[in-house]
C-alpha atoms as a PDB file:
ATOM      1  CA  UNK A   1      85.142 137.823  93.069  1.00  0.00           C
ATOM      2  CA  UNK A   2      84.232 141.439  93.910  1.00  0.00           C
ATOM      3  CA  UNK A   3      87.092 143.499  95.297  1.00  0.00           C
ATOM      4  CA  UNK A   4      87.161 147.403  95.795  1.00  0.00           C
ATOM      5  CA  UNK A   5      90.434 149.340  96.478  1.00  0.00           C
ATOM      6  CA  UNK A   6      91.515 152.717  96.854  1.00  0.00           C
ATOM      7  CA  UNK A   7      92.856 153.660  93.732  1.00  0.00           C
ATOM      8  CA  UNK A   8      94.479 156.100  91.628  1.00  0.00           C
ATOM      9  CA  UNK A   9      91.596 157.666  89.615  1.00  0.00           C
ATOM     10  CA  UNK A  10      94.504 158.203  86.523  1.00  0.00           C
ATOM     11  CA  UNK A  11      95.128 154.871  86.625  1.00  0.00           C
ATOM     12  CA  UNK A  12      95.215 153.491  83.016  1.00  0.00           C
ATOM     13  CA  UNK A  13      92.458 150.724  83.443  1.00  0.00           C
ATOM     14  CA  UNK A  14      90.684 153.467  85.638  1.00  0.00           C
ATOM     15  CA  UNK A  15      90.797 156.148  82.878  1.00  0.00           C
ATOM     16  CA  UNK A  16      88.413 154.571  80.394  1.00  0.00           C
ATOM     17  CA  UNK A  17      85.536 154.681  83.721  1.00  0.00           C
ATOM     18  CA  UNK A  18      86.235 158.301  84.227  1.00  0.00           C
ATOM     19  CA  UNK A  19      85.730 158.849  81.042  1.00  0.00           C
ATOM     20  CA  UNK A  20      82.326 157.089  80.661  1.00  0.00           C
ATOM     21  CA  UNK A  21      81.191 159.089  83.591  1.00  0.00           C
ATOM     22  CA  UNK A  22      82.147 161.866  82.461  1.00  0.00           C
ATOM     23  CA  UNK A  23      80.545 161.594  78.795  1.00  0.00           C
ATOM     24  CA  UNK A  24      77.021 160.529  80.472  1.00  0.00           C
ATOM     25  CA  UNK A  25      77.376 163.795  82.662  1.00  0.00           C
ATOM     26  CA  UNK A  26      77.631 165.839  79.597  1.00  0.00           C
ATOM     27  CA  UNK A  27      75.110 164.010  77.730  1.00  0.00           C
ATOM     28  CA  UNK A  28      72.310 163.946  80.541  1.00  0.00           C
ATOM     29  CA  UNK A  29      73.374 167.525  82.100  1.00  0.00           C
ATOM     30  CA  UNK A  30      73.113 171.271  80.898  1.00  0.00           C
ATOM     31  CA  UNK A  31      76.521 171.995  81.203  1.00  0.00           C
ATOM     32  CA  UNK A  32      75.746 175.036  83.917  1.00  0.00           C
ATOM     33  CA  UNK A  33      74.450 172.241  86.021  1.00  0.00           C
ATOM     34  CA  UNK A  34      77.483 169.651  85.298  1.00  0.00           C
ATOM     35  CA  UNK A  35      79.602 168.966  88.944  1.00  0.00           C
ATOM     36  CA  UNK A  36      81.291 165.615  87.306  1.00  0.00           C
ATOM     37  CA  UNK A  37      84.720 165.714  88.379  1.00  0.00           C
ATOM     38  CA  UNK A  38      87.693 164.696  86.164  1.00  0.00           C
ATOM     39  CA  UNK A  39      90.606 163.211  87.223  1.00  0.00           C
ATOM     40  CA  UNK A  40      92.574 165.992  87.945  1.00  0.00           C
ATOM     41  CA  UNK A  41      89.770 167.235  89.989  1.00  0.00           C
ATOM     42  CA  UNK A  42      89.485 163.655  91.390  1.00  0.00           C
ATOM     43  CA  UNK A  43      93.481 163.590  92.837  1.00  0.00           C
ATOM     44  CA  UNK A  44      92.950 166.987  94.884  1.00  0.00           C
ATOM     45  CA  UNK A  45      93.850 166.875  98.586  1.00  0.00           C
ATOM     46  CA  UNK A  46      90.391 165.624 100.118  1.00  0.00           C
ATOM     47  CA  UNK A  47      89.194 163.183  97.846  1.00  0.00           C
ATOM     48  CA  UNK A  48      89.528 159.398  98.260  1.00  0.00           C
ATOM     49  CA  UNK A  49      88.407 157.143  95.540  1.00  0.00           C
ATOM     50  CA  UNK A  50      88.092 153.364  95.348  1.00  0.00           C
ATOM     51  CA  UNK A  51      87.632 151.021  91.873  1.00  0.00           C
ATOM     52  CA  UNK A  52      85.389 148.184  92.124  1.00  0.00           C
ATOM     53  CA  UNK A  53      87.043 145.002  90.300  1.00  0.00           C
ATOM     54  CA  UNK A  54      86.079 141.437  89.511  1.00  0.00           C
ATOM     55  CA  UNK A  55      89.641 139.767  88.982  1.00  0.00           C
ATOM     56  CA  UNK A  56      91.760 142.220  87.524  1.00  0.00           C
ATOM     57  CA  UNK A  57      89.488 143.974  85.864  1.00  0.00           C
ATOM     58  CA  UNK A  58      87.850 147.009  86.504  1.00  0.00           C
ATOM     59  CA  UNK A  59      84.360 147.464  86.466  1.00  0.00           C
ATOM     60  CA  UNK A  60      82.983 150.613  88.145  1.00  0.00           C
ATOM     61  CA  UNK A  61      84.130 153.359  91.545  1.00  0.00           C
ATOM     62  CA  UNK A  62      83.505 156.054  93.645  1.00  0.00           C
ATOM     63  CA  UNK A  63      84.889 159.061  95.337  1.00  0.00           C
ATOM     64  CA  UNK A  64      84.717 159.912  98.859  1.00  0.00           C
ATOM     65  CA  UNK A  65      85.046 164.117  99.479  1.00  0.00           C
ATOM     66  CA  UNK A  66      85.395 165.780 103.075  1.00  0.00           C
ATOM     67  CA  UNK A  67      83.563 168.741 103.257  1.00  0.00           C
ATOM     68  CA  UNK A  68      84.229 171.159 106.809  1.00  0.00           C
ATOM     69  CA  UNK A  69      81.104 170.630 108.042  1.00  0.00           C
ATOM     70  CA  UNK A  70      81.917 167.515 109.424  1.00  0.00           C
ATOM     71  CA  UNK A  71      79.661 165.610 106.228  1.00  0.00           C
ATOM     72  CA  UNK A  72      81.459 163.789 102.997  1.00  0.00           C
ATOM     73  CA  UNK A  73      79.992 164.113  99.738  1.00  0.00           C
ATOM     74  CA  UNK A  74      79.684 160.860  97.434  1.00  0.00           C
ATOM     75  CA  UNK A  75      81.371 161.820  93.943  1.00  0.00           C
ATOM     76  CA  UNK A  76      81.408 159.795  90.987  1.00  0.00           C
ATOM     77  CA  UNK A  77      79.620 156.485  91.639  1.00  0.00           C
ATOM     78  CA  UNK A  78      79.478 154.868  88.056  1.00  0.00           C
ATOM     79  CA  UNK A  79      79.377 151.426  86.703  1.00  0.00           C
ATOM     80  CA  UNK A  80      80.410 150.127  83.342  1.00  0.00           C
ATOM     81  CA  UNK A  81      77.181 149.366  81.056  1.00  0.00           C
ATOM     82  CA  UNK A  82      78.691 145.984  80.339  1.00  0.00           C
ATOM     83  CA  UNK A  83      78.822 145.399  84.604  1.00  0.00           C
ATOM     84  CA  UNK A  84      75.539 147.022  85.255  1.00  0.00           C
ATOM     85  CA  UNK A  85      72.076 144.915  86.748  1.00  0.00           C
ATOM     86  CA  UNK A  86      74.231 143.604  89.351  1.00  0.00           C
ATOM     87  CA  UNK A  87      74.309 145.652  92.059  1.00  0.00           C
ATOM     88  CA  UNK A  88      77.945 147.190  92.126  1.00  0.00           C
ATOM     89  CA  UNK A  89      76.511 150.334  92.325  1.00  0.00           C
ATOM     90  CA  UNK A  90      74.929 149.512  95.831  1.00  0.00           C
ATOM     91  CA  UNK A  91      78.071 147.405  96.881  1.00  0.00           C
ATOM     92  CA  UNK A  92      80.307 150.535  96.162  1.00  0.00           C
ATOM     93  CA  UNK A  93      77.700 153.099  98.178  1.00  0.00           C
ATOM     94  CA  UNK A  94      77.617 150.608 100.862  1.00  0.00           C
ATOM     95  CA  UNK A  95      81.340 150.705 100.927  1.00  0.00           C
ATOM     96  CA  UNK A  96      81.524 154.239 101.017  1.00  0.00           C
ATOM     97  CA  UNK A  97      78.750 154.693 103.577  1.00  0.00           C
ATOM     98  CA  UNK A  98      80.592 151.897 105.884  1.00  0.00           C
ATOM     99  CA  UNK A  99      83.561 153.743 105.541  1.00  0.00           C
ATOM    100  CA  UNK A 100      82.493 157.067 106.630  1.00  0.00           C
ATOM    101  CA  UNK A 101      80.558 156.035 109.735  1.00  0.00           C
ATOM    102  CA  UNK A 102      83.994 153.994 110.733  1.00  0.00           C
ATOM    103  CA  UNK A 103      85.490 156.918 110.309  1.00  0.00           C
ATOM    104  CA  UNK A 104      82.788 159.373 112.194  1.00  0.00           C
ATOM    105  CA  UNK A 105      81.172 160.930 109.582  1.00  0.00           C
ATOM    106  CA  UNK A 106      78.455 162.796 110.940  1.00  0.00           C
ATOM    107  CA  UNK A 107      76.623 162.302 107.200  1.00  0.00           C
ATOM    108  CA  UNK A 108      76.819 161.409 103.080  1.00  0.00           C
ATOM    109  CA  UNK A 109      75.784 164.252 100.983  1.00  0.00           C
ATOM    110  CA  UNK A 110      75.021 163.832  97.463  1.00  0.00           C
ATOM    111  CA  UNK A 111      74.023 166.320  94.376  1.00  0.00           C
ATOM    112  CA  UNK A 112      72.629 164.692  91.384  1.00  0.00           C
ATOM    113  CA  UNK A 113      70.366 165.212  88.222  1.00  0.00           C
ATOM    114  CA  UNK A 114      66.775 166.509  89.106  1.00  0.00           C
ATOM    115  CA  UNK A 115      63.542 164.403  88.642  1.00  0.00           C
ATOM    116  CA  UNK A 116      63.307 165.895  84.868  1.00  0.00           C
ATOM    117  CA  UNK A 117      66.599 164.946  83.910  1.00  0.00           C
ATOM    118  CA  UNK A 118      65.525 161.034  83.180  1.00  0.00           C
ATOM    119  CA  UNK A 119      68.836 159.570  82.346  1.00  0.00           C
ATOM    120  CA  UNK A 120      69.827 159.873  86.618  1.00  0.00           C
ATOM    121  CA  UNK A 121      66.312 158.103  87.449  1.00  0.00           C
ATOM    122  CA  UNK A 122      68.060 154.867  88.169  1.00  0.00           C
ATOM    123  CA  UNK A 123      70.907 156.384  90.681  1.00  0.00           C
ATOM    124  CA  UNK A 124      67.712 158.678  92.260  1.00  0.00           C
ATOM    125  CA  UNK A 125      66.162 155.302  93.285  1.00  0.00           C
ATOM    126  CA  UNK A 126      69.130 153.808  94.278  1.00  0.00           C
ATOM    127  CA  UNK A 127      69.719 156.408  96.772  1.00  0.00           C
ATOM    128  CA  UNK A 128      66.447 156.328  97.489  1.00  0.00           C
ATOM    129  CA  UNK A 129      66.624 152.566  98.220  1.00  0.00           C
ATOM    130  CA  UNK A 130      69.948 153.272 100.558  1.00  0.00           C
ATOM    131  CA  UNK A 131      67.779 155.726 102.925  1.00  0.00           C
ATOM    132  CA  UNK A 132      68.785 158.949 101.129  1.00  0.00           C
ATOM    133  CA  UNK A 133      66.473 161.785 101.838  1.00  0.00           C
ATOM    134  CA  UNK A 134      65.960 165.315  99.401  1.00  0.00           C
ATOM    135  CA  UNK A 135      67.377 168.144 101.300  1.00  0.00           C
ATOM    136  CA  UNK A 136      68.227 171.820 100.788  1.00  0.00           C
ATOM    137  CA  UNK A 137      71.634 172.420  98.644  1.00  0.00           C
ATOM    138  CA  UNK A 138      74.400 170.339  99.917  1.00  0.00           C
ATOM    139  CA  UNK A 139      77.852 172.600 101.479  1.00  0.00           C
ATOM    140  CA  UNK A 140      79.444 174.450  97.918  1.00  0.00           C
ATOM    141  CA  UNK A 141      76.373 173.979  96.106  1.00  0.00           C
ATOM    142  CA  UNK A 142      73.606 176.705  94.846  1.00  0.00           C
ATOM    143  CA  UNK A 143      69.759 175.890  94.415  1.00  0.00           C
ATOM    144  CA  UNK A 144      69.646 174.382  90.971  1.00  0.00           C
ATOM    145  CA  UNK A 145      66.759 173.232  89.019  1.00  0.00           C
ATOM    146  CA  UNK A 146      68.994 171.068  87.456  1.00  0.00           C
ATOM    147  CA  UNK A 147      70.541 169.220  90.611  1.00  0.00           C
ATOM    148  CA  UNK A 148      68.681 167.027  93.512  1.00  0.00           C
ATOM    149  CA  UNK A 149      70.190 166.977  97.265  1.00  0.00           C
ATOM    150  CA  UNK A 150      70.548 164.294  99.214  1.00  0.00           C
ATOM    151  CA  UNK A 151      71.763 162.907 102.453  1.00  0.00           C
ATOM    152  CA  UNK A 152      72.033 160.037 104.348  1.00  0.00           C
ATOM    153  CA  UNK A 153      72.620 160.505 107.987  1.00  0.00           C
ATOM    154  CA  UNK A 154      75.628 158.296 109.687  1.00  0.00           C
ATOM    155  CA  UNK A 155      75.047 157.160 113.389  1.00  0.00           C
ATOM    156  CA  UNK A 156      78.545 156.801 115.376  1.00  0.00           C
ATOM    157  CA  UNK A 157      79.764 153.252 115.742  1.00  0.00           C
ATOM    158  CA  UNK A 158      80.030 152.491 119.732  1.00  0.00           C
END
């Protein structure tokens, strides 16, 4: 069974999936265009982040960050190779999308790697697939060849 919970992001079974994400960041990114947070970065006031687990184990997460214009940017959305092909990735951005509409979210913001940086093809068409749209550079961000924008609009809940 699929479970996801707000979590501590230094967690000791959480560490090991920081990690991961942050060594594909490095890999697939010049490091002038790297945003990955850590988990120091990941604890600061105005971040929420939730670990996906089957059982006890965990298996992937995501971050949640309020930005002051009313928006939340989607940080750190990865999935363990050994868990991935089974759609985590869309359970946990469904989960954070449902989340910030409850909550009256006005929109989810997202900066990832560019079309020529390959290695983020499969999260471009994910967000794609979720109703993501390019836009201009996303609240703390500077154009970047490097980076794509995206957003997802949230309509209130009546």
């Amino acid at each position: 069974m699929i479970d996801i919970r707000e979590a501590d992001p230094g967690a000791d079974d959480l560490r090991p999936i920081i990690q991961a994400h942050l060594t594909h960041s490095w890999d697939a990114t010049p490091q002038t265009s790297n945003h990955t947070m850590d988990v120091a970065s990941l604890r600061e006031p105005g971040i929420r982040f939730w670990a996906i687990y089957e059982s006890d184990t965990a298996l992937g997460c995501g971050a949640l960050k309020a930005l002051p214009d009313g928006t939340a940017e989607v940080k750190s959305v990865h999935v363990l190779s050994k868990a991935r092909g089974r759609g985590l990735a869309r359970v946990m951005m469904d989960h954070l999308a449902d989340l910030a509409q409850s909550e009256g979210i006005s929109a989810l913001v997202l900066e990832t790697g560019a079309s020529h940086l390959t290695e983020y093809d499969a999260a471009r068409r994910l967000y794609e697939s979720l109703g993501y749209s390019y836009c201009d550079p996303i609240y703390g961000y500077a154009p970047d060849p490097n980076s794509a924008f995206m957003r997802l609009a949230l309509e209130p809940r009546a």
